[in-house]
Protein backbone atom coordinates (compact mmCIF):
# COMPACT_ATOMS: atom_id res chain seq x y z
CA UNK A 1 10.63 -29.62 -165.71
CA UNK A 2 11.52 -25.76 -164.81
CA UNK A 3 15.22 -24.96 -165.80
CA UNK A 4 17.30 -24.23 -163.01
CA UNK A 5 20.63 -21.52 -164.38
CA UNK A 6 22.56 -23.30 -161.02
CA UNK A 7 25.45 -20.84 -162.30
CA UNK A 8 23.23 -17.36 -162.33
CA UNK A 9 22.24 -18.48 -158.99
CA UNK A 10 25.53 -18.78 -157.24
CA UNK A 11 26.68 -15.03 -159.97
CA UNK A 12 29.67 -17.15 -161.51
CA UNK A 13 30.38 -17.64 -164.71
CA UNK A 14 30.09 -21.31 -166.68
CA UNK A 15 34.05 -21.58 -166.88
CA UNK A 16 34.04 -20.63 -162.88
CA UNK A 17 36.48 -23.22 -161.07
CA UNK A 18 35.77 -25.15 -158.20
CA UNK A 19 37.66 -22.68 -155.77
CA UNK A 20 35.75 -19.91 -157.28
CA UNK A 21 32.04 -21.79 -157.22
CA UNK A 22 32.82 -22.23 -153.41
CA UNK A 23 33.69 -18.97 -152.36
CA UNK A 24 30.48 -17.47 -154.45
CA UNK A 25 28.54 -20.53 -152.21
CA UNK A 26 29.96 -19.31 -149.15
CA UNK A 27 29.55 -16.06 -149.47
CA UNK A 28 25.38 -16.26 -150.32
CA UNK A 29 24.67 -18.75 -148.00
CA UNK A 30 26.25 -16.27 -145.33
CA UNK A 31 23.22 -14.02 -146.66
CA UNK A 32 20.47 -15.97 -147.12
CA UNK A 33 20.80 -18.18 -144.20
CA UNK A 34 17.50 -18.64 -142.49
CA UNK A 35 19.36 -17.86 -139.21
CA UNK A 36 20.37 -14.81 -139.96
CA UNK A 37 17.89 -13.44 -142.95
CA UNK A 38 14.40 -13.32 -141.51
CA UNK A 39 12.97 -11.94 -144.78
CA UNK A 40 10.24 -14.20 -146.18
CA UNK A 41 12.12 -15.02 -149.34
CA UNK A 42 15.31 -16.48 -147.80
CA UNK A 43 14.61 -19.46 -146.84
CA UNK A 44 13.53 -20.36 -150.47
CA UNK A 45 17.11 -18.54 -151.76
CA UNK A 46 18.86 -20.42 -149.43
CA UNK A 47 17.57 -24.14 -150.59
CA UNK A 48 18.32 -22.95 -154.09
CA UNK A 49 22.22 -21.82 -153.28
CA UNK A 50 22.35 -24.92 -151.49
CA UNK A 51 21.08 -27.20 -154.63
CA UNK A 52 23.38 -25.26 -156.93
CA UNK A 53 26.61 -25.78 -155.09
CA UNK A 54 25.59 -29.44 -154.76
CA UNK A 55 25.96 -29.56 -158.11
CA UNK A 56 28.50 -27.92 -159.65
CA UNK A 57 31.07 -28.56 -156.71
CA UNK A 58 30.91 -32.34 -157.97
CA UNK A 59 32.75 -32.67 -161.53
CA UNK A 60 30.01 -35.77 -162.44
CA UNK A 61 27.69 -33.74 -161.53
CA UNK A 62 28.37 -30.51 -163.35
CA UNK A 63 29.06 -32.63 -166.31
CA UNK A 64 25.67 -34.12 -166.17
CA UNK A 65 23.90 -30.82 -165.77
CA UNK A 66 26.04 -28.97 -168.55
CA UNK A 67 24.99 -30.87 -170.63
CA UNK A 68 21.11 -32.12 -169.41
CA UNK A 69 20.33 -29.30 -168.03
CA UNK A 70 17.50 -29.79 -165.80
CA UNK A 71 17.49 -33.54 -166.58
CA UNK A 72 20.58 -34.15 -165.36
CA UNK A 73 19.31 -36.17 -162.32
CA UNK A 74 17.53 -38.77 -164.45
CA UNK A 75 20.44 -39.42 -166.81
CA UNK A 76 22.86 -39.96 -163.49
CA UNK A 77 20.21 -42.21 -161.70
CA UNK A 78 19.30 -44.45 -164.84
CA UNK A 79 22.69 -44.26 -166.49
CA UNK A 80 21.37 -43.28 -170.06
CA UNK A 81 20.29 -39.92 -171.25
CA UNK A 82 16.63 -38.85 -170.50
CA UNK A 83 14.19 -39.73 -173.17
CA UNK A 84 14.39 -37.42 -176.20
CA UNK A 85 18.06 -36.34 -175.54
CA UNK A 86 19.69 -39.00 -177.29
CA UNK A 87 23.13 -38.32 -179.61
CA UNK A 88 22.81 -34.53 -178.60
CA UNK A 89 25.49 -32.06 -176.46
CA UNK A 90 25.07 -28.82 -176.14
CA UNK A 91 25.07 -27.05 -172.78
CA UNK A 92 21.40 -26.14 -170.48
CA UNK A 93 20.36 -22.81 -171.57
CA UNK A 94 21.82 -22.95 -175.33
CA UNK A 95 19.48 -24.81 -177.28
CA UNK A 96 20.07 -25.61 -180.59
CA UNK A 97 22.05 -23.82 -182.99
CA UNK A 98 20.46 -23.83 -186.63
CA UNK A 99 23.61 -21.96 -188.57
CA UNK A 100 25.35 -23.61 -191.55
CA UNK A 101 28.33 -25.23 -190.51
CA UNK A 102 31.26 -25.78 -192.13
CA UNK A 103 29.86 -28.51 -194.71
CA UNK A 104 27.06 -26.49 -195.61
CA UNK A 105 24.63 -28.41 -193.16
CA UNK A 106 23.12 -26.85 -190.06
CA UNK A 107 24.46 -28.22 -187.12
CA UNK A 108 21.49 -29.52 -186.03
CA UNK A 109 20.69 -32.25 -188.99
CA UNK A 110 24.49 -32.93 -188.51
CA UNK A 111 23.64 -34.02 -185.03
CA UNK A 112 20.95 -35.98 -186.59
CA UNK A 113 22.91 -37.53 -188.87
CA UNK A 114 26.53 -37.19 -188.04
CA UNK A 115 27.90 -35.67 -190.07
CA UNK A 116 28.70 -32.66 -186.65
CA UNK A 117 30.59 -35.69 -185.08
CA UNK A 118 28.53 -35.21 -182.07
CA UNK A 119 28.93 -37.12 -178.84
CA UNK A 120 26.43 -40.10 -178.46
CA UNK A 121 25.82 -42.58 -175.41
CA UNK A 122 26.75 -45.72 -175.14
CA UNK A 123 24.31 -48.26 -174.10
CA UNK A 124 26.90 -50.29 -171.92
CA UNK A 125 27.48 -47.05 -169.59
CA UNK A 126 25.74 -48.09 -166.81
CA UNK A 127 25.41 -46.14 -163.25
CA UNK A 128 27.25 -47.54 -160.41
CA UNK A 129 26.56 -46.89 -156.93
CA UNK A 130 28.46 -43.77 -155.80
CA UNK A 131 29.68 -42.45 -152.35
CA UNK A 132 27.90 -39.43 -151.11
CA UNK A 133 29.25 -35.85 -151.44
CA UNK A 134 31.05 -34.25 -147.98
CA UNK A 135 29.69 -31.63 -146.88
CA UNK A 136 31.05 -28.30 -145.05
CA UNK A 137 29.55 -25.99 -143.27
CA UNK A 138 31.07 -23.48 -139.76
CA UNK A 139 30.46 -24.05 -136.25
CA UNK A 140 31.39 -20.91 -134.33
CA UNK A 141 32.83 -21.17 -130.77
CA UNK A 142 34.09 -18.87 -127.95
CA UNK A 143 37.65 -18.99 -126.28
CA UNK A 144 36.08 -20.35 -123.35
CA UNK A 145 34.79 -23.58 -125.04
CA UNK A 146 37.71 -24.10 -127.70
CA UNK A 147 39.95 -24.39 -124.33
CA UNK A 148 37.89 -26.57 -122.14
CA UNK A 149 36.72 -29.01 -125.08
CA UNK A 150 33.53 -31.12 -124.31
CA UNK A 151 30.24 -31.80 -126.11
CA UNK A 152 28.52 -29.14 -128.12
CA UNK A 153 24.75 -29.55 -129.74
CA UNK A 154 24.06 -28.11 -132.71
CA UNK A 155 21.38 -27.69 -135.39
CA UNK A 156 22.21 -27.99 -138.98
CA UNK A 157 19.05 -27.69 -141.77
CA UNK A 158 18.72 -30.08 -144.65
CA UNK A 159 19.34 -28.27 -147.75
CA UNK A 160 17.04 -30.40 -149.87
CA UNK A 161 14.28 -31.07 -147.49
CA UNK A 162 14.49 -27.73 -145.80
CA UNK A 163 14.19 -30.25 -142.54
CA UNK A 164 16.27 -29.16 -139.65
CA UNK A 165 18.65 -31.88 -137.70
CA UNK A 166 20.40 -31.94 -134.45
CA UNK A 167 23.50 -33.24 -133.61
CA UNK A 168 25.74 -33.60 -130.86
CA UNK A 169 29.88 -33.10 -131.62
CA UNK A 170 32.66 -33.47 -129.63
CA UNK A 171 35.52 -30.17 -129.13
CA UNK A 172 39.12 -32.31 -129.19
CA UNK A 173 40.81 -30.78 -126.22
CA UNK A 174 43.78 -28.31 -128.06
CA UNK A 175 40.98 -27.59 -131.08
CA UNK A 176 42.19 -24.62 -133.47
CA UNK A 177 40.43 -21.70 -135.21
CA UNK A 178 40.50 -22.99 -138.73
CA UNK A 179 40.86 -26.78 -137.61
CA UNK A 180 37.79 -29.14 -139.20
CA UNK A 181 35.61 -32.06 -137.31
CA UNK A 182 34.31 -34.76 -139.16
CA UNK A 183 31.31 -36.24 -138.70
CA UNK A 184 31.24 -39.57 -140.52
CA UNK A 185 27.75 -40.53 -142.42
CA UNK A 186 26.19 -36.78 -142.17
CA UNK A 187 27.18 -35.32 -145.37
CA UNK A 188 25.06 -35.97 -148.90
CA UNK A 189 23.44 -39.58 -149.36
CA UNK A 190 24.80 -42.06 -151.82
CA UNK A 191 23.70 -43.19 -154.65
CA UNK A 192 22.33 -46.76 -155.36
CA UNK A 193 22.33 -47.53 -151.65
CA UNK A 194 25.98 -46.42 -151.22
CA UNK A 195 26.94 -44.69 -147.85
CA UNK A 196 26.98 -41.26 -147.57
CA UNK A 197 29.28 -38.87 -147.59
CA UNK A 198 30.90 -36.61 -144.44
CA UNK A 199 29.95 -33.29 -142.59
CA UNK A 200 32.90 -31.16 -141.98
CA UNK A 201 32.79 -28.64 -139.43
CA UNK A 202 35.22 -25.52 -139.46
CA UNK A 203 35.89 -24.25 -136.19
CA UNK A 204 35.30 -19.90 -136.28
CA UNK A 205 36.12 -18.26 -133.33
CA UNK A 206 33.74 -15.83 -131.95
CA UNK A 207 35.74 -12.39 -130.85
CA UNK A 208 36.38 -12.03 -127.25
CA UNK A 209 35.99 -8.87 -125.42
CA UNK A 210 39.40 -9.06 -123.64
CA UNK A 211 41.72 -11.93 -125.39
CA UNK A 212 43.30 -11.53 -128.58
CA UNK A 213 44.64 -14.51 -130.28
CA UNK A 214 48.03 -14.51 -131.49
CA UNK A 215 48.33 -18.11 -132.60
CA UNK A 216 48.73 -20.11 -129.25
CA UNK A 217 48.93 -17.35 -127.62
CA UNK A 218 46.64 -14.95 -125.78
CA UNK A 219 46.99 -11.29 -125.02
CA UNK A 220 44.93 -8.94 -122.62
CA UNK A 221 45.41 -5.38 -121.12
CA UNK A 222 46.57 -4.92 -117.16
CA UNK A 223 45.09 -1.55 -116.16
CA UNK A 224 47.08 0.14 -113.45
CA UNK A 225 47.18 3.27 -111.60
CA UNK A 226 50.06 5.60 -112.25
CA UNK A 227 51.73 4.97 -108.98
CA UNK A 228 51.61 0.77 -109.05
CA UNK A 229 53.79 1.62 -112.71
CA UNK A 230 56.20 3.29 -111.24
CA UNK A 231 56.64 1.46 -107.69
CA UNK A 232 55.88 -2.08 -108.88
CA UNK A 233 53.47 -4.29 -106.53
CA UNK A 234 50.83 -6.76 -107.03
CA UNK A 235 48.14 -6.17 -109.79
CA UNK A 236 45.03 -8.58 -111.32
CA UNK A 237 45.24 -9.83 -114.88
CA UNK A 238 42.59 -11.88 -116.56
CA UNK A 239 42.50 -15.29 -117.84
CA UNK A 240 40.07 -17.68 -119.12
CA UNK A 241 39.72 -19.43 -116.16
CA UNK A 242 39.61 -16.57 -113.94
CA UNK A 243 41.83 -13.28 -112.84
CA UNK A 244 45.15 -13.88 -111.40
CA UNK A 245 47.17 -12.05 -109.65
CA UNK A 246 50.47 -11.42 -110.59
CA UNK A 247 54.15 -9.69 -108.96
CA UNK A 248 54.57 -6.16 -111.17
CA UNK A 249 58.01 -5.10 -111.56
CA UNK A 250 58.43 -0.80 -110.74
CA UNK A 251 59.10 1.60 -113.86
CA UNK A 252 56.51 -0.44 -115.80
CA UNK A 253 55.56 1.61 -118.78
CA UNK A 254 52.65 0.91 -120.38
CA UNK A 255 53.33 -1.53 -123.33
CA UNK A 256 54.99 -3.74 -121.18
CA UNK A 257 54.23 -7.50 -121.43
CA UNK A 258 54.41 -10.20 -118.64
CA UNK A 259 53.63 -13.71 -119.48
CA UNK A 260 51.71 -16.41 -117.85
CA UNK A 261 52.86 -19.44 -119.03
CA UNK A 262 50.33 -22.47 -120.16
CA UNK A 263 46.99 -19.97 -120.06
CA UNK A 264 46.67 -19.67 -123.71
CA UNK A 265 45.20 -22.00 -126.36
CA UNK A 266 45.61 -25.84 -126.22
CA UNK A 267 48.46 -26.93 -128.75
CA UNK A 268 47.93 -30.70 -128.13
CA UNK A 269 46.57 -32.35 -125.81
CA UNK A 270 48.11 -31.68 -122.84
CA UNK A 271 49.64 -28.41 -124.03
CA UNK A 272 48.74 -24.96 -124.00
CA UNK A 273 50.30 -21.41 -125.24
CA UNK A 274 50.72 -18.78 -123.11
CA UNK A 275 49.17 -15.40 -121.96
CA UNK A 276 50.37 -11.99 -121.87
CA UNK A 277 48.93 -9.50 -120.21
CA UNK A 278 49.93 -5.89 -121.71
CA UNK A 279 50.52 -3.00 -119.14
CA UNK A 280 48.24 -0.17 -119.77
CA UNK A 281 47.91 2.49 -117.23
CA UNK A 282 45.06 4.24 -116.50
CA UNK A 283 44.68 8.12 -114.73
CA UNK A 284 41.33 8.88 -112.60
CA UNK A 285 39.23 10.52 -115.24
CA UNK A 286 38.42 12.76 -112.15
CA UNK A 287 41.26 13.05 -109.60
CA UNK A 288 40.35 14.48 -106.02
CA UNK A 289 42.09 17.99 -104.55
CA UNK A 290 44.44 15.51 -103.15
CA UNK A 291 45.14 13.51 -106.13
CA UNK A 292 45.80 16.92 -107.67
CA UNK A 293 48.37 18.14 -105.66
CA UNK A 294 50.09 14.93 -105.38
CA UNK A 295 50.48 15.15 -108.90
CA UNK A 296 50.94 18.65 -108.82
CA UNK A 297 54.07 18.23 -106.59
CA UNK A 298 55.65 14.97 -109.17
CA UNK A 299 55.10 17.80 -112.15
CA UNK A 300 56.86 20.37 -110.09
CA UNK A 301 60.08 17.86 -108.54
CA UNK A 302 60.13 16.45 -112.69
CA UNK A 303 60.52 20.19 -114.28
CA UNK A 304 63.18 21.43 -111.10
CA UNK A 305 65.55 17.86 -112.12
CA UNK A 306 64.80 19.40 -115.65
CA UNK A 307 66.31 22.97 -114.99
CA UNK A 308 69.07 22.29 -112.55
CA UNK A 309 72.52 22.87 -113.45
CA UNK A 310 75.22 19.81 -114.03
CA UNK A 311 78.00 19.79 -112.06
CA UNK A 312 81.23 21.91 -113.03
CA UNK A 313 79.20 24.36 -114.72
């Protein structure tokens, strides 16, 4: 059986902790998905990030393959070690170590004989059926479909089989960015007939053009004309469901923020944050002659209040 180096593959080192083997997962699986990599080789690169993380994420696992390497598999489904790997320990990769140890033995015959005090199985440690692993993996959504909620389809691929799967999830009215669905009975399959694990999906919001998220919150830009700033009026502000229009108070300089109340994100279930649409105002890139002198004449009324003399002097 071809050895596997499930750490070389995911770049971490042996001691690597779990946060650290999931971040290095994340990360390559980002590159290599199928999805997203169309070169030839990726799909391959992907199903062998996928069967790395699978095992070292789970400390039995790990345990198993540190120390029967490729063989791990066969000592967790028959509960003893595979045939010819009885009485030894020594991590995939290492092999044996022939040096004199400290009784003047090699290591090795003190395997073989004990004299290393090495760890041997027990014939009464017997496998017992185990839960499958959970699973987690992103589902990316837009503002538009975090607020109204609903049903969502998506496809997920098998990272054993390489088989793809589609499902159909529900958005909780008031879902987060960051927030995780479970899907009961879609994550790894158990062991000895035992159920399978769970499929966690993190919700990643996809950028909007005009919203910005501030928690609950949503903020957009209100482009005006010079004059609506300064004499108030009505102007047209987006929202998610729709512009709006909205009452505009005079001497609004841009940088100004007026809130809608209840147009932002969902914070329960029959809650929402609010929206604030930031004043911006906007010049004609190409004013007419009449344009012109109309601002013409404000420059030349702003520098005479300027100049003019206070009173008494």
């Amino acid at each position: 059986m071809a050895y596997h180096n499930y750490y070389e593959i995911l770049g971490v080192d042996k001691g690597a902790s779990e946060a650290d083997i999931q971040r290095a997962y994340r990360k390559l699986a980002r590159q290599y998905h199928p999805d997203i990599n169309k070169d030839a080789s990726a799909e391959s690169k992907f199903k062998q990030i996928g069967e790395a993380y699978e095992v070292l994420k789970n400390a039995d696992k790990r345990a198993k393959y540190d120390q029967f390497g490729s063989a791990w598999k066969t000592a967790q489904q028959t509960g003893a070690p595979p045939p010819g790997w009885e009485g030894f320990d020594f991590a995939p990769g290492e092999g044996f170590d022939f040096g004199a140890g400290p009784s003047g033995f090699s290591s090795f015959f003190e395997m073989l004989f004990g004299g290393g005090g090495a760890k041997t199985w027990s014939p009464h440690q017997q496998s017992t059926p185990r839960r499958g692993a959970d699973l987690e993996s992103t589902i990316k959504v837009t503002l538009e479909e975090l607020t109204a909620g609903g049903k969502r389809q998506i496809t997920l691929q098998h990272r054993e089989t390489g088989k793809h799967q589609r499902l159909e999830i529900s958005l909780p009215p008031g879902a987060r960015p960051g927030q995780r669905i479970r899907l009961s009975g879609k994550g790894s399959p158990g062991s000895m007939g035992a159920a399978p694990g769970d499929l966690l999906l993190k919700i990643e919001l996809v950028p909007h053009p005009h919203f910005r998220v501030e928690g609950t919150n949503l903020v957009t830009t209100i482009d005006i004309p010079p004059w609506l700033a300064a004499l108030g009026g009505e102007a047209r502000v987006r929202t998610l469901e729709g512009d709006a229009t909205i009452k505009l108070p005079g001497g609004s300089s841009s940088g100004r923020k007026i809130r809608l109340r209840g147009r932002g994100l969902g914070r329960g279930k029959d809650e929402r944050g609010d929206l604030y649409g930031e004043v911006r105002i906007v010049v004609p890139e190409s004013p007419t002659e009449s344009e012109r002198e109309l601002y013409q004449g404000l420059a030349s009324l702003s520098d005479e209040e300027e100049v003019s003399p206070t009173e008494g002097e």
